[in-house]
N, C-alpha and C. Protein backbone atom coordinates (compact mmCIF):
# COMPACT_ATOMS: atom_id res chain seq x y z
N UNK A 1 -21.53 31.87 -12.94
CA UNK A 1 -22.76 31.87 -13.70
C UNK A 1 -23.89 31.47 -12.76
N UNK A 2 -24.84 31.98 -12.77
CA UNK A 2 -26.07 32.20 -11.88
C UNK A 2 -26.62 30.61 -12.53
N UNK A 3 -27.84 30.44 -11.74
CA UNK A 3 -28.60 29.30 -12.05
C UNK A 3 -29.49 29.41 -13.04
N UNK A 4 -29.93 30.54 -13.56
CA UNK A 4 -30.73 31.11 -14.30
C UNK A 4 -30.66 31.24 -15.91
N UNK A 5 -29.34 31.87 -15.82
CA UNK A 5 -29.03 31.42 -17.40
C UNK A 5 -28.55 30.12 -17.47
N UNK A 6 -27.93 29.63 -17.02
CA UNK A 6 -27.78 27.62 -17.38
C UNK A 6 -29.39 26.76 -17.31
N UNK A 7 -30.54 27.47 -16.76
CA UNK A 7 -31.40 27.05 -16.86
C UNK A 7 -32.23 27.77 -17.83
N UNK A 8 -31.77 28.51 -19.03
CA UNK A 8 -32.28 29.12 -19.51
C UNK A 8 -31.65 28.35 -20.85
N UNK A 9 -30.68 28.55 -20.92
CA UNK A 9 -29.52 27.58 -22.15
C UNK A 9 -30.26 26.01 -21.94
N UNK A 10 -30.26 25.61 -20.90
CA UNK A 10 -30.70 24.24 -21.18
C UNK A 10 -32.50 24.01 -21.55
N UNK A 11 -32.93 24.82 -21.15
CA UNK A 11 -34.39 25.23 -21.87
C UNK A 11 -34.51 25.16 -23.14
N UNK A 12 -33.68 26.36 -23.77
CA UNK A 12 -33.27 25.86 -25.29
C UNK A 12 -33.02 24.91 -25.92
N UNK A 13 -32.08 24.36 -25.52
CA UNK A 13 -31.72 22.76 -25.88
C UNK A 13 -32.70 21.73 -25.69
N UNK A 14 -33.82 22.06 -24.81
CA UNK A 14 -34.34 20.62 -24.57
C UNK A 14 -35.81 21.09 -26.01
N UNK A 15 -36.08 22.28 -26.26
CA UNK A 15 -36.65 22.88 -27.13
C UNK A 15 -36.55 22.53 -28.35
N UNK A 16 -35.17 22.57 -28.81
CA UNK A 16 -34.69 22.78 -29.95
C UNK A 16 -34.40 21.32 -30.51
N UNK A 17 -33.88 20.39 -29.37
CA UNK A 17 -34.28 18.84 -29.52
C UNK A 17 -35.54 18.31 -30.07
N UNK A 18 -36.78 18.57 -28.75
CA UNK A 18 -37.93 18.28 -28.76
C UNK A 18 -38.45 19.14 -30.61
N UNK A 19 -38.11 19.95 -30.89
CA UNK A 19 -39.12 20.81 -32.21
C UNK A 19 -38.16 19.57 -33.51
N UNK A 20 -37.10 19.57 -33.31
CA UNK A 20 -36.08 18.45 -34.39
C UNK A 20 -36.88 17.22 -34.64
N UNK A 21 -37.28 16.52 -33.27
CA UNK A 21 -37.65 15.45 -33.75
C UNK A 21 -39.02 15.38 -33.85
N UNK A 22 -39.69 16.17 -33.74
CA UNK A 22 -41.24 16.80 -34.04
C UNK A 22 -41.29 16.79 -35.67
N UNK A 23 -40.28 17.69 -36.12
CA UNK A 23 -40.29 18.24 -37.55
C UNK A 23 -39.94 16.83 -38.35
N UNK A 24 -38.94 15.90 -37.98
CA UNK A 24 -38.20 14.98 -38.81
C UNK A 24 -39.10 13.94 -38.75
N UNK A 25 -39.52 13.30 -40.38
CA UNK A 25 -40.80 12.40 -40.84
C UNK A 25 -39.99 10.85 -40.30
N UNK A 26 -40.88 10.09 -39.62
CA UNK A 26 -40.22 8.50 -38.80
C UNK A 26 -39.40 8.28 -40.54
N UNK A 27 -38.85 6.86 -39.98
CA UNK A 27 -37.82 6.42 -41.23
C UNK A 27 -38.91 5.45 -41.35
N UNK A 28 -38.66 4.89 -42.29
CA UNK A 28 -39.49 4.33 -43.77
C UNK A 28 -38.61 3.16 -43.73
N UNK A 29 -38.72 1.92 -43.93
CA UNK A 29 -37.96 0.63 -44.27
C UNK A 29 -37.69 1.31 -45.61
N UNK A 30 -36.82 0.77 -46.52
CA UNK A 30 -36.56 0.76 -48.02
C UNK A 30 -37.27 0.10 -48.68
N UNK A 31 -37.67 0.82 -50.01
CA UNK A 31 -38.60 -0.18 -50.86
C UNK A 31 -37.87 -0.93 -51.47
N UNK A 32 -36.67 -1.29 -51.55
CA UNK A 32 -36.49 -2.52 -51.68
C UNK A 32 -36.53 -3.71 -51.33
N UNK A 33 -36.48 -3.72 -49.55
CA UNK A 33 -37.13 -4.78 -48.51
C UNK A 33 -38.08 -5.67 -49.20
N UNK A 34 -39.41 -5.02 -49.39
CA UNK A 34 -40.48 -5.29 -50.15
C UNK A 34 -40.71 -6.45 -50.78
N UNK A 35 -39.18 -7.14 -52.00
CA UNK A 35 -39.34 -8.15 -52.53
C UNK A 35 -39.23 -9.89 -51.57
N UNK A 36 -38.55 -9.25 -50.40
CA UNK A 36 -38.62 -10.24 -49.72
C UNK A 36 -39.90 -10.76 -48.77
N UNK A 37 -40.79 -9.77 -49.25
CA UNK A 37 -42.33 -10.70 -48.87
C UNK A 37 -42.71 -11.64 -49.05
N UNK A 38 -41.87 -12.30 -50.37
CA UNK A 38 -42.12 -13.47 -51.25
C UNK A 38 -42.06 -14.21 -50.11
N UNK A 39 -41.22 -14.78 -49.15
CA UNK A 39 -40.36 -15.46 -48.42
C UNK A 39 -40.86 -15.63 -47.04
N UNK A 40 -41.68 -14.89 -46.49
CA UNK A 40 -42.72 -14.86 -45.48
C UNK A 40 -43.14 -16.63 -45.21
N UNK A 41 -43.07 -16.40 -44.24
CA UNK A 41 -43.53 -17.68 -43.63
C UNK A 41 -42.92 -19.11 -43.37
N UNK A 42 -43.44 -20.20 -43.55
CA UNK A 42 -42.63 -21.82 -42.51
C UNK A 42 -42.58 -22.28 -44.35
N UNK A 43 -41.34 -22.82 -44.41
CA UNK A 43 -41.01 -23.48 -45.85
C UNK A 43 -40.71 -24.99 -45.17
N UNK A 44 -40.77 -26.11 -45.75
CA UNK A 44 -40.05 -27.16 -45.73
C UNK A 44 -39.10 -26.96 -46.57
N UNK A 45 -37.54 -28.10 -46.62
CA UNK A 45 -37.04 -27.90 -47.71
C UNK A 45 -35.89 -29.45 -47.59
N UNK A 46 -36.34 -30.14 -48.55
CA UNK A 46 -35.34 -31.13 -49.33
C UNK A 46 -34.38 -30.99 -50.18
N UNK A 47 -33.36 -31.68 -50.11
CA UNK A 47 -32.32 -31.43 -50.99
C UNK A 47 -31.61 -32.78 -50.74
N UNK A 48 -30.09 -32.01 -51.42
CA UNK A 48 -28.98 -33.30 -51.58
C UNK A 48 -28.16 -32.31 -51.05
N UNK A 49 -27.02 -32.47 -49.95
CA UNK A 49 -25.67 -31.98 -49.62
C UNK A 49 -24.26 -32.95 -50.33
N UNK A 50 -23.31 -32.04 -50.49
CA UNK A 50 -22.07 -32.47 -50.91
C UNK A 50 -21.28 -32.16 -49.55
N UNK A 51 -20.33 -33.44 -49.69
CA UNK A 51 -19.63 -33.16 -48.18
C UNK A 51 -19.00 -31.84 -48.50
N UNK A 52 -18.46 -30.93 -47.52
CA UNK A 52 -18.43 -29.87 -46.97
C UNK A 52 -17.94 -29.37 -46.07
N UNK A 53 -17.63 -28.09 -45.44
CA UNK A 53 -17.10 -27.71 -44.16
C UNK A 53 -18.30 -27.73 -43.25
N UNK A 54 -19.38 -27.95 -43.65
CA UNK A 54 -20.61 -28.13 -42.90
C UNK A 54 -21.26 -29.30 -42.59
N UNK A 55 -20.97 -29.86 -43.26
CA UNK A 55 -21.03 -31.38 -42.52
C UNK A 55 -20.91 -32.66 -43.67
N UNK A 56 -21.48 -33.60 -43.90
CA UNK A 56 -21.10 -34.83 -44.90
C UNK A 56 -22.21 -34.52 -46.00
N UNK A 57 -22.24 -35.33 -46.91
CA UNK A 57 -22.67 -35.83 -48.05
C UNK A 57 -23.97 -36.33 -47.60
N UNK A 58 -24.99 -36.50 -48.15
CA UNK A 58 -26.08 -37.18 -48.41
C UNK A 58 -27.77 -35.97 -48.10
N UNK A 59 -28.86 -36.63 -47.48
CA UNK A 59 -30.11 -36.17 -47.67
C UNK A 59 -30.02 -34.67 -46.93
N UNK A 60 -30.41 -33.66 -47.29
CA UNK A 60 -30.33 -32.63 -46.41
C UNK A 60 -31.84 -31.89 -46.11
N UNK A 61 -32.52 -31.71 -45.06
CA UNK A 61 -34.30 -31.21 -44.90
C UNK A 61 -33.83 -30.20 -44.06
N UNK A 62 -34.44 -29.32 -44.47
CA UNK A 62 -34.82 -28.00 -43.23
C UNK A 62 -36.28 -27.79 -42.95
N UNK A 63 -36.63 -26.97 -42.36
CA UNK A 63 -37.52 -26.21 -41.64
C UNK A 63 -37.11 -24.27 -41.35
N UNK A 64 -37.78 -23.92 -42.02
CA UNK A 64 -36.70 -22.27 -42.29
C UNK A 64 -38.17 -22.03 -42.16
N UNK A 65 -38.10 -20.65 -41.14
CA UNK A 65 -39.27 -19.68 -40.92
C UNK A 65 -38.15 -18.13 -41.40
N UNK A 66 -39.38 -17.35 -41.42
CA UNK A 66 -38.67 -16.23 -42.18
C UNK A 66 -39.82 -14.84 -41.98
N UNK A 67 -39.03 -14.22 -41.04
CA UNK A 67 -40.46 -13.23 -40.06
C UNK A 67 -40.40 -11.58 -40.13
N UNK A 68 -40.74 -10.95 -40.84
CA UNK A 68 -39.96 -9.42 -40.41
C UNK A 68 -40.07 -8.75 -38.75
N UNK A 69 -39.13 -8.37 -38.91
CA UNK A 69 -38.82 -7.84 -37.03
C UNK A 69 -40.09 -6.87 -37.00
N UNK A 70 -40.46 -6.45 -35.96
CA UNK A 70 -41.48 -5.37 -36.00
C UNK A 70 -40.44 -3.91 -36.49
N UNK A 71 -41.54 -3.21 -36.81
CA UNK A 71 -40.56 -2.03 -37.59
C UNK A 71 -40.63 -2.29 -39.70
N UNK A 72 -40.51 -3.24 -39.76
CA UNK A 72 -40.25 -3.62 -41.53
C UNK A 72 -38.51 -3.22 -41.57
N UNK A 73 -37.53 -3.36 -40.91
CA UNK A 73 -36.50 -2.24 -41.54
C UNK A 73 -35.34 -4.31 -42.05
N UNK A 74 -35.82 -5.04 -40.74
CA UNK A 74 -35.23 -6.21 -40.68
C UNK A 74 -36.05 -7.77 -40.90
N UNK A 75 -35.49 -8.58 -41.75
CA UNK A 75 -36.32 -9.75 -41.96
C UNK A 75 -35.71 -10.87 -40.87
N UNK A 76 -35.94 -11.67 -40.26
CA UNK A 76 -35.10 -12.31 -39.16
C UNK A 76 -35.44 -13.88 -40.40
N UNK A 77 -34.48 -14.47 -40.08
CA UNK A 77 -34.80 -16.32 -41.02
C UNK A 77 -34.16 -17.11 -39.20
N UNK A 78 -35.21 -17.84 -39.51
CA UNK A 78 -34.83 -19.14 -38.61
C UNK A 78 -34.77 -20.40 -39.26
N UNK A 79 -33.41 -21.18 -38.59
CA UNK A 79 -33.33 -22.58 -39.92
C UNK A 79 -33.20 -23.83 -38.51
N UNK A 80 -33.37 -24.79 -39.13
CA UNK A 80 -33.46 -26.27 -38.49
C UNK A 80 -32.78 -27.19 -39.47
N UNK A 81 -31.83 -27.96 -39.74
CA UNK A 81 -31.85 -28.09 -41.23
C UNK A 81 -31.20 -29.76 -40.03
N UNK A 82 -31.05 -30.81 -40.98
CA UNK A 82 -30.37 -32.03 -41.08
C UNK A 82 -29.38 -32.34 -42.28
N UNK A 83 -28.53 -32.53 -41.87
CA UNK A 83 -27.64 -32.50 -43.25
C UNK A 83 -26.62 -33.75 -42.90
N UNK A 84 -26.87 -35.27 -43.56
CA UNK A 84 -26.80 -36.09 -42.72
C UNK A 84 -26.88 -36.22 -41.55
N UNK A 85 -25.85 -36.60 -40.63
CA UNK A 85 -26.05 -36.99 -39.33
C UNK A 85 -25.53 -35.51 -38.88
N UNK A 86 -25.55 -34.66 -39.09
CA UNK A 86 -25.36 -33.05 -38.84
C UNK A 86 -26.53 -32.48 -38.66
N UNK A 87 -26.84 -31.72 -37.45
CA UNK A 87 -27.76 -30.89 -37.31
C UNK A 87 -27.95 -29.18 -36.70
N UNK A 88 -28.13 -28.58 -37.60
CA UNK A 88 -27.80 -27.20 -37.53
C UNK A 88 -28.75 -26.68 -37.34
N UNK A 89 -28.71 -25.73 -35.80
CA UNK A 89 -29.93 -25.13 -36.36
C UNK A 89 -29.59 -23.32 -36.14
N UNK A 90 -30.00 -22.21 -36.74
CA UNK A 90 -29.35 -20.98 -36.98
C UNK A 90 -30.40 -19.76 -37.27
N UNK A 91 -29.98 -18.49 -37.27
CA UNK A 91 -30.79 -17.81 -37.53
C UNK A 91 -29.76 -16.87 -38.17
N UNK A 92 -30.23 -15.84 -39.29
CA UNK A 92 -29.88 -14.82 -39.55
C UNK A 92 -30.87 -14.06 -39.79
N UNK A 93 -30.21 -12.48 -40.47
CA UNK A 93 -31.09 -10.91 -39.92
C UNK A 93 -30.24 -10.91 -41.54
N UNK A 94 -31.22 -10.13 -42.11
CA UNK A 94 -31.37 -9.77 -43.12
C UNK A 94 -32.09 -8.06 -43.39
N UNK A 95 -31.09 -7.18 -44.14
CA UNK A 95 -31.33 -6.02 -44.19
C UNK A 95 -30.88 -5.26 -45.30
N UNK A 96 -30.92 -3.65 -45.51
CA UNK A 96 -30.41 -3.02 -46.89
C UNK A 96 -29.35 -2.24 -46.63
N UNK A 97 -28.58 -2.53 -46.87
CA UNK A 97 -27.49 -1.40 -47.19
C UNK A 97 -27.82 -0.21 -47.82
N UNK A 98 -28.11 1.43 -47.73
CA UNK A 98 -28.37 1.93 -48.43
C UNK A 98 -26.75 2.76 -49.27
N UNK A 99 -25.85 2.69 -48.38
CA UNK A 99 -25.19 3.07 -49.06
C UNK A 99 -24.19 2.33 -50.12
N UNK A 100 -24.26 0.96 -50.24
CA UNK A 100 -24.03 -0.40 -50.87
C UNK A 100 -25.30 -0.56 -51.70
N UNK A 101 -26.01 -0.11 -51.68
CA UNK A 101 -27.60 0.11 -52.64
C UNK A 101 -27.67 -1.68 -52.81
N UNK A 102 -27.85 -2.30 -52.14
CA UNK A 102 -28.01 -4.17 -51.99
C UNK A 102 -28.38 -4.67 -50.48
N UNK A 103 -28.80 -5.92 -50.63
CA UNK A 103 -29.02 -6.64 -49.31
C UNK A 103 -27.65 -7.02 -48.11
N UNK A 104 -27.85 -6.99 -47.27
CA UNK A 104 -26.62 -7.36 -46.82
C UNK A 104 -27.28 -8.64 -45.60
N UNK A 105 -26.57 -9.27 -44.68
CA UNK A 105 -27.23 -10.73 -44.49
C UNK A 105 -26.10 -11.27 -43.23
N UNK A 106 -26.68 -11.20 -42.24
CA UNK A 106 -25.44 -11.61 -40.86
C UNK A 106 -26.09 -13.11 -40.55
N UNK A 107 -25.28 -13.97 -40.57
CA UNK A 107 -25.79 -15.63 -39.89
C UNK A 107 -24.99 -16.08 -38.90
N UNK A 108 -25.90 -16.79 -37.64
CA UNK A 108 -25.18 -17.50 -36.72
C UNK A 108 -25.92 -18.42 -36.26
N UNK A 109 -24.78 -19.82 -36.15
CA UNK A 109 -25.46 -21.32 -35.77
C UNK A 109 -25.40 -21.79 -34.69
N UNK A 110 -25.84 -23.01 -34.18
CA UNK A 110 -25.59 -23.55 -32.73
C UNK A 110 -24.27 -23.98 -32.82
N UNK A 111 -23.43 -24.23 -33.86
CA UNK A 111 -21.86 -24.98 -33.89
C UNK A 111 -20.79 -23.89 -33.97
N UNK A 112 -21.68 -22.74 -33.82
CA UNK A 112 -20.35 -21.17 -33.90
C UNK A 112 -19.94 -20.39 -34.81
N UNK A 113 -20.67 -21.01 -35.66
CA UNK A 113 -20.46 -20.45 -37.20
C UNK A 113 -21.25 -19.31 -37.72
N UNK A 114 -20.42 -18.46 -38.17
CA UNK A 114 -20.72 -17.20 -38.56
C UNK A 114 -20.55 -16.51 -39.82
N UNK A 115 -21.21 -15.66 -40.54
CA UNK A 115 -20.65 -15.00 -42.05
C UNK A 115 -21.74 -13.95 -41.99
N UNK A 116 -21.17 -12.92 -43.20
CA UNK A 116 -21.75 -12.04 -43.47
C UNK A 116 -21.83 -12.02 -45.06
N UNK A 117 -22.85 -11.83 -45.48
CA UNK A 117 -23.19 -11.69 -46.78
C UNK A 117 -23.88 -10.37 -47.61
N UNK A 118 -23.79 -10.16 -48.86
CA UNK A 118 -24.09 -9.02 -49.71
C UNK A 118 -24.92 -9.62 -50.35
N UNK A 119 -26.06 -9.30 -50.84
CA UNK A 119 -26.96 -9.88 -51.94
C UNK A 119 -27.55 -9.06 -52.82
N UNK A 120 -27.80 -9.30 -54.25
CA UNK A 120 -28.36 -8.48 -55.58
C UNK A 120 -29.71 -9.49 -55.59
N UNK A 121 -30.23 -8.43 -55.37
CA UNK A 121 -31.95 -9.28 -55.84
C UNK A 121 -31.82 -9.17 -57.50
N UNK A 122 -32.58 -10.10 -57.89
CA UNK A 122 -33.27 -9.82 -59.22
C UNK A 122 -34.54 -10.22 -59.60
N UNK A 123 -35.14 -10.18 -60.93
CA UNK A 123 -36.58 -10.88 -60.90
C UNK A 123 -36.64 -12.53 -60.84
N UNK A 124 -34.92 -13.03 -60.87
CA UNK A 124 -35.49 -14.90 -60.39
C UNK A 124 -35.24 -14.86 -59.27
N UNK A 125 -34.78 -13.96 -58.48
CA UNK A 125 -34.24 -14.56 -56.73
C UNK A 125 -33.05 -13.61 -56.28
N UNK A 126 -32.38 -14.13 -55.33
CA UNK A 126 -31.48 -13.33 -54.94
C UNK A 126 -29.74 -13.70 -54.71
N UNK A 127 -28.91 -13.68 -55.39
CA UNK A 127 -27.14 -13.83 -55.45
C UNK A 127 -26.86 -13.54 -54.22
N UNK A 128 -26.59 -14.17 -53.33
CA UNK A 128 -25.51 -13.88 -52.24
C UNK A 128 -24.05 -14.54 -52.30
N UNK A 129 -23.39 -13.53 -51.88
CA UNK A 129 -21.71 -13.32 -51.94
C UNK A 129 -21.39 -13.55 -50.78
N UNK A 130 -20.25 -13.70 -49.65
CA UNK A 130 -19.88 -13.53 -48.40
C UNK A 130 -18.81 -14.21 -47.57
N UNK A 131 -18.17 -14.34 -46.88
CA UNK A 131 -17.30 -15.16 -46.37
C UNK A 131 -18.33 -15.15 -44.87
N UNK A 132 -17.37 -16.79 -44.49
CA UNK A 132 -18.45 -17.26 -43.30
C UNK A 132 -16.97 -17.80 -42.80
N UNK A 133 -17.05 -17.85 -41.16
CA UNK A 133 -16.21 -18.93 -40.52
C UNK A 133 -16.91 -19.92 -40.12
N UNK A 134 -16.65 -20.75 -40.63
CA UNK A 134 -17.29 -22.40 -40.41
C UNK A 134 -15.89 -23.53 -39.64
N UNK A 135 -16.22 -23.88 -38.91
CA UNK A 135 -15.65 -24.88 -38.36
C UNK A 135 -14.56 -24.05 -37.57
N UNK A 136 -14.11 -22.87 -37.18
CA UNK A 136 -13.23 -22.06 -37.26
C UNK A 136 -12.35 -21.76 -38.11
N UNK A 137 -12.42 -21.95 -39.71
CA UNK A 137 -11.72 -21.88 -40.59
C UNK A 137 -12.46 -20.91 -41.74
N UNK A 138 -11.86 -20.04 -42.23
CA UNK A 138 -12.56 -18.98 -43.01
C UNK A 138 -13.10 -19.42 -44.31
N UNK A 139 -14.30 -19.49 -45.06
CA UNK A 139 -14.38 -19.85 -45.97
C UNK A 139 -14.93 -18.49 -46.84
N UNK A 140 -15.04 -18.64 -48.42
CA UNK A 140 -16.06 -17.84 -49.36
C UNK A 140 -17.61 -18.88 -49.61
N UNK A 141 -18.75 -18.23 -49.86
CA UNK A 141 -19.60 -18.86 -50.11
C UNK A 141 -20.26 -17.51 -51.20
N UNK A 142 -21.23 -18.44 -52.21
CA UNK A 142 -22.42 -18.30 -52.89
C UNK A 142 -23.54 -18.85 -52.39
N UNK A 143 -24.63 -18.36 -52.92
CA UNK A 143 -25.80 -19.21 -52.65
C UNK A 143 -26.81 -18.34 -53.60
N UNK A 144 -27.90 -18.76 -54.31
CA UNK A 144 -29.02 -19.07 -54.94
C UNK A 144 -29.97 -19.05 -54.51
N UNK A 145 -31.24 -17.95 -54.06
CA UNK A 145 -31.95 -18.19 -53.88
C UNK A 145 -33.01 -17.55 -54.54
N UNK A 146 -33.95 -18.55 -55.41
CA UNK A 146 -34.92 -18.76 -56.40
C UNK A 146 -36.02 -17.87 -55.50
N UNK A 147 -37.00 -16.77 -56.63
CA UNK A 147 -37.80 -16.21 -56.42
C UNK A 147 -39.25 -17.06 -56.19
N UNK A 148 -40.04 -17.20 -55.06
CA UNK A 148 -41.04 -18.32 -54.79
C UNK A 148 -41.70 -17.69 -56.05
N UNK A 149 -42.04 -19.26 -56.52
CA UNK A 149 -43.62 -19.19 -57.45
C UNK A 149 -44.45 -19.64 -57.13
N UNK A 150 -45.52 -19.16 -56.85
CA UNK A 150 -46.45 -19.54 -56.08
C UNK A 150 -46.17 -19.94 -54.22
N UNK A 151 -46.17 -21.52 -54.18
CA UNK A 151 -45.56 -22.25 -52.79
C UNK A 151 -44.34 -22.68 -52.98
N UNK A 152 -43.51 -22.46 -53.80
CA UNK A 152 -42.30 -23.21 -53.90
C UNK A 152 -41.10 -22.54 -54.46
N UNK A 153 -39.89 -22.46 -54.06
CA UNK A 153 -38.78 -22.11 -54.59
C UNK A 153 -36.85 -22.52 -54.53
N UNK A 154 -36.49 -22.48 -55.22
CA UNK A 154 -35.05 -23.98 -54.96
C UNK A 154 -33.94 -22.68 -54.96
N UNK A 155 -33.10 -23.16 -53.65
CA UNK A 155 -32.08 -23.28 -53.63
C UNK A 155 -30.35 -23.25 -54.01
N UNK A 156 -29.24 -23.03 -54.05
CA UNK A 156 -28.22 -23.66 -54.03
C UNK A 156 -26.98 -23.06 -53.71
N UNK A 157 -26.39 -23.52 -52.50
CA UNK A 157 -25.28 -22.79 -52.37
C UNK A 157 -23.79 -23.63 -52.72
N UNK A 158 -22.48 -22.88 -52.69
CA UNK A 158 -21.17 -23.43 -52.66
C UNK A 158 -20.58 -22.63 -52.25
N UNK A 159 -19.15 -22.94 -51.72
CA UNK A 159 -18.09 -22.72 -51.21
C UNK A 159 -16.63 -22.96 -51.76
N UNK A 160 -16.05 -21.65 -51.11
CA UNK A 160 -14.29 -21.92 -51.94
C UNK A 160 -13.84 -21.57 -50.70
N UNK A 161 -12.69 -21.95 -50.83
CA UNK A 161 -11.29 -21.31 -50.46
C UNK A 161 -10.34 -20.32 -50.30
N UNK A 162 -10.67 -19.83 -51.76
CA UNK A 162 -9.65 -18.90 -52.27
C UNK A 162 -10.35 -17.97 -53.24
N UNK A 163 -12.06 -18.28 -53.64
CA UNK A 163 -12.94 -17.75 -54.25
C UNK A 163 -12.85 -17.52 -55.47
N UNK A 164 -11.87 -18.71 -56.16
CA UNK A 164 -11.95 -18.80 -57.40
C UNK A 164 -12.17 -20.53 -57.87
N UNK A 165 -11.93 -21.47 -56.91
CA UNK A 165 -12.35 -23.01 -57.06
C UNK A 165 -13.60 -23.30 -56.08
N UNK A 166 -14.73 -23.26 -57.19
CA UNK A 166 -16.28 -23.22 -55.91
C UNK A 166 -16.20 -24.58 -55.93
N UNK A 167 -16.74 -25.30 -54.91
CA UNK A 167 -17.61 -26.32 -54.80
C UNK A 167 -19.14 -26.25 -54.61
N UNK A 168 -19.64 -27.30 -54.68
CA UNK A 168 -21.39 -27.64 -54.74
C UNK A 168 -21.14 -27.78 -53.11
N UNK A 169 -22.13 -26.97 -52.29
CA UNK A 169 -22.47 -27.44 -51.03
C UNK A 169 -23.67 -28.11 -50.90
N UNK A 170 -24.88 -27.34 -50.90
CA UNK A 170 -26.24 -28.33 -51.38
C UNK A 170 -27.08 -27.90 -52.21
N UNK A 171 -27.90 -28.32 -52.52
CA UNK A 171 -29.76 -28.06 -53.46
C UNK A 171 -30.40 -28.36 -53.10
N UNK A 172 -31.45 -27.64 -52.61
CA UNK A 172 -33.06 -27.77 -52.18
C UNK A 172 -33.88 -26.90 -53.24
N UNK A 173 -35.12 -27.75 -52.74
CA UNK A 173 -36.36 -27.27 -53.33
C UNK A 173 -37.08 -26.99 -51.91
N UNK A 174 -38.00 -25.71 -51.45
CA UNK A 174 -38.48 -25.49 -50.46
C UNK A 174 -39.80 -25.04 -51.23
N UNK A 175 -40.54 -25.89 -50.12
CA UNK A 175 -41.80 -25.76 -49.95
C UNK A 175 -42.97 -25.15 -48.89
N UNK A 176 -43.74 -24.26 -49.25
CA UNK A 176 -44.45 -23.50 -47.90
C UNK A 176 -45.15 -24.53 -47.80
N UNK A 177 -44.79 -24.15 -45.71
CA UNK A 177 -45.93 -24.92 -45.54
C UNK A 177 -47.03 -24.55 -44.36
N UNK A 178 -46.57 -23.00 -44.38
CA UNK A 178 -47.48 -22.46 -42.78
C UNK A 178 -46.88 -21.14 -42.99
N UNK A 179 -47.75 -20.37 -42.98
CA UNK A 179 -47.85 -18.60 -42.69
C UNK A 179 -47.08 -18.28 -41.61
């Protein structure tokens, strides 16, 4: 084969590429993303922890920022939290499943701990479902999170075992406190 037609075939191709992605409209975040605008910005947040695979019993405060990636497609959360003499600090990426038509939710901490979560928004907040490895041991978790009213919105997650005996992990009330 001469040089001519392989440079003639690949002409085509770089054509037929280039006119594809000419014609095809950019992607669009999902309008469901959308409700998590609520959530934008630096929250404080107080609570009470129950001992746990995450650490002991008593006062628990965070500091949670919550930023969309450039693009709109991903929300990034950054956490700082104290949970007694435990201090965690973590980020997860938050995104839509379109073919799961729900949120779905990847987390990882400075102590190694990891989970993936599914979430159903509704008009009070949002249900998350998921298993996490904490401590290196597999757990199930819930969690609660209340639709902000106005500057403020609460909290609450738990954990099982076997995902039918939950426990109380903690409750907060979070408060904005910076854009």
């Amino acid at each position: 084969m001469s040089v001519r037609p392989v440079a003639a075939v690949l002409g085509l191709f770089v054509s037929i590429v280039a006119l594809s992605a000419q014609s095809a409209p950019p992607a669009k975040p999902a309008p469901e993303l959308k409700r998590l605008d609520a959530y934008l910005g630096k929250w404080t947040s107080e609570g009470t922890a129950e001992p746990s695979p995450y650490g002991p019993a008593g006062p628990v405060t965070s500091t949670d920022t919550f930023e969309w990636m450039p693009g709109g497609f991903f929300m990034v959360h950054h956490w700082d939290v104290k949970q007694g003499s435990a201090a965690i600090k973590g980020m997860e990426v938050i995104g839509w499943d379109a073919k799961a038509k729900g949120l779905t939710s990847r987390f990882y901490d400075n102590a190694g701990n990891t989970g993936v979560f599914k979430g159903t928004a509704a008009a009070t907040g949002i249900q998350w479902m998921g298993e996490s490895e904490v401590g290196g041991k597999p757990i199930k978790e819930r969690c609660t999170m209340g639709m902000p009213s106005g500057n403020v919105w609460s909290g609450k997650c738990e954990y099982s075992a076997d995902g039918t005996k939950w426990m109380p992990n903690f409750a907060t009330k979070n408060v904005k406190s910076g854009k």
